[in-house]
C-alpha atoms as a PDB file:
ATOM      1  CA  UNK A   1      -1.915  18.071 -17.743  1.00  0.00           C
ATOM      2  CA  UNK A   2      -2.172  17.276 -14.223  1.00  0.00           C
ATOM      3  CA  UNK A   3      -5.511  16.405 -12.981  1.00  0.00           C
ATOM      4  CA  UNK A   4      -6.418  16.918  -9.290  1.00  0.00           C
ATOM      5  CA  UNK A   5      -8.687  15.000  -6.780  1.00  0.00           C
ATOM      6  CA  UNK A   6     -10.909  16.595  -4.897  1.00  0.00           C
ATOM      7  CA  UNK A   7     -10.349  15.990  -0.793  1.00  0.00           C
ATOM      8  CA  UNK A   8     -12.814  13.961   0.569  1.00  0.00           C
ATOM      9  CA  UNK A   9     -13.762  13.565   4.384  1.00  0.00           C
ATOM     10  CA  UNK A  10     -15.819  10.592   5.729  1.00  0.00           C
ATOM     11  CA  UNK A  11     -17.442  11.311   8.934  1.00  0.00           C
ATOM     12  CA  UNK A  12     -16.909   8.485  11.510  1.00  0.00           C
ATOM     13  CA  UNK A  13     -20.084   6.422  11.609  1.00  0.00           C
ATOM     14  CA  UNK A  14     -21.961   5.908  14.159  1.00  0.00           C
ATOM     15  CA  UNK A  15     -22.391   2.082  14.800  1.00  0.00           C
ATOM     16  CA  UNK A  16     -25.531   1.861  16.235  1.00  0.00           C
ATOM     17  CA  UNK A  17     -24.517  -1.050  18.842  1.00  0.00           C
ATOM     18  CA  UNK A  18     -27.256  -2.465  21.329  1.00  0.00           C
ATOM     19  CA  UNK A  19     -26.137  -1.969  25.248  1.00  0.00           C
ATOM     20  CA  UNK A  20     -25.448  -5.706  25.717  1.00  0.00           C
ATOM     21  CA  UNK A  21     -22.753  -5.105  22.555  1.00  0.00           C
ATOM     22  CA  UNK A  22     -21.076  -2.041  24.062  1.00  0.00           C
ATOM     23  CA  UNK A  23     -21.227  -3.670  27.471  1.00  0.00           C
ATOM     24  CA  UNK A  24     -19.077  -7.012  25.723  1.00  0.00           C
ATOM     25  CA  UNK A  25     -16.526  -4.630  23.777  1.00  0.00           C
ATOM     26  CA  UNK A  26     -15.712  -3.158  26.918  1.00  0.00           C
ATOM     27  CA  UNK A  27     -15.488  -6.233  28.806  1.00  0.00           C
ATOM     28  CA  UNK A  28     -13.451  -7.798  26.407  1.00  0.00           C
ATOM     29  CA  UNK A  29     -10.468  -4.867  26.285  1.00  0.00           C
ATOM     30  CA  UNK A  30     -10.871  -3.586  30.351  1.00  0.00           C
ATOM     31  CA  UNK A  31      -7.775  -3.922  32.245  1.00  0.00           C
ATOM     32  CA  UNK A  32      -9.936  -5.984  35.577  1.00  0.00           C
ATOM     33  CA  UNK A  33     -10.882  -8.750  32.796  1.00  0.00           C
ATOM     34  CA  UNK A  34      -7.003  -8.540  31.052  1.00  0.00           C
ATOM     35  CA  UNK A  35      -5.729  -9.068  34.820  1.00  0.00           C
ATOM     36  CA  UNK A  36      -7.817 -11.707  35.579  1.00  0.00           C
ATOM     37  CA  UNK A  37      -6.818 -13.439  32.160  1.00  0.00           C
ATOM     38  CA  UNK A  38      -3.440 -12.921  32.848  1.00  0.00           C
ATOM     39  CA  UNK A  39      -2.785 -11.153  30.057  1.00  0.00           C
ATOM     40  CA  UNK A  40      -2.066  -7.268  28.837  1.00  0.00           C
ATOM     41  CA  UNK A  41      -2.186  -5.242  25.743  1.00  0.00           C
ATOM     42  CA  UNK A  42       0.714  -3.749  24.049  1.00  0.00           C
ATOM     43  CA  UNK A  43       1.058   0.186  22.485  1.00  0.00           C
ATOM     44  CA  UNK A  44       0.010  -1.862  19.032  1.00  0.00           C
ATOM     45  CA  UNK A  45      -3.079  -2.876  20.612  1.00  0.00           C
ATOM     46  CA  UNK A  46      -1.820  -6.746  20.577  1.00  0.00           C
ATOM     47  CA  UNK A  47      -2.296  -8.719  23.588  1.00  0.00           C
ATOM     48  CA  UNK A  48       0.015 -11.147  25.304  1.00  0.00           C
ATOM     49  CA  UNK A  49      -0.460 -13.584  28.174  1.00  0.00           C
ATOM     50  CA  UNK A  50       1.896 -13.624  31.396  1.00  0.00           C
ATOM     51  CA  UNK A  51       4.300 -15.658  29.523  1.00  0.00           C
ATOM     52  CA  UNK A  52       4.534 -13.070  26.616  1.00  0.00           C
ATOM     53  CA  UNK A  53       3.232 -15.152  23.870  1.00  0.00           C
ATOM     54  CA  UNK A  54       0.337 -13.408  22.171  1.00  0.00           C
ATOM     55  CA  UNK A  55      -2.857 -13.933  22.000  1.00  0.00           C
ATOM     56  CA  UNK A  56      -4.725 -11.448  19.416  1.00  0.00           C
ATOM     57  CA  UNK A  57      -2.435  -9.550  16.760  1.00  0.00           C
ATOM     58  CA  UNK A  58      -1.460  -6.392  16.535  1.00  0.00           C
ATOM     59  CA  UNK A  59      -4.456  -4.200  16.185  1.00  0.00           C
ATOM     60  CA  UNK A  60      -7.218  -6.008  17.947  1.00  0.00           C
ATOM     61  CA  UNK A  61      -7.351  -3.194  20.910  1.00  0.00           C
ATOM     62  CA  UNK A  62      -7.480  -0.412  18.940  1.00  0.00           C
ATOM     63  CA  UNK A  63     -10.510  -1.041  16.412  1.00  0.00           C
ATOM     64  CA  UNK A  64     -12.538  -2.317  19.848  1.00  0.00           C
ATOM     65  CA  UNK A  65     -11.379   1.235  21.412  1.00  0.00           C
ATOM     66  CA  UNK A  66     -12.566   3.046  18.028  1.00  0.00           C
ATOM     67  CA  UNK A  67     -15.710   1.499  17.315  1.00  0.00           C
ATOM     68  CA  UNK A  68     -17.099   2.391  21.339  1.00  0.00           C
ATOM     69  CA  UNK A  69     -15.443   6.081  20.875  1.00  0.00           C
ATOM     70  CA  UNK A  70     -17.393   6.274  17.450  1.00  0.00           C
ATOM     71  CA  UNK A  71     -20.473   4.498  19.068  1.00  0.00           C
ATOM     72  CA  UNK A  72     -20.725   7.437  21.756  1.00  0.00           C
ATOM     73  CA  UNK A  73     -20.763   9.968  19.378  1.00  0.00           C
END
């Protein structure tokens, strides 16, 4: 006997963040503050300096990106 699971959906959350915290997310990933760093993000949301060696792993653009597309909802 197979035994089936029921589908379950989890809406996104909403995360509640203060201005100042939205504000600093969006700092941290915008491409004026990556320029003036030096440095640029990568299609796996890693990002590299102007010498290509990286500075956060894969997957550090993309959760920032989420979390303020989840906050404005």
């Amino acid at each position: 006997m197979v035994h089936l699971s029921p589908t379950v959906e989890i809406a996104p959350r909403k995360h509640n963040l203060l201005p100042s915290e939205v504000e600093a997310l969006q700092q941290a990933i915008s491409n004026d503050f990556m320029k003036d760093q030096g440095w640029s993000s990568d299609e796996q949301g890693r990002i590299k300096n102007n010498k290509g060696r990286t500075i956060f792993k894969p997957g550090f653009v993309t959760p920032i990106q989420k979390t303020l597309e989840n906050n404005e909802k």
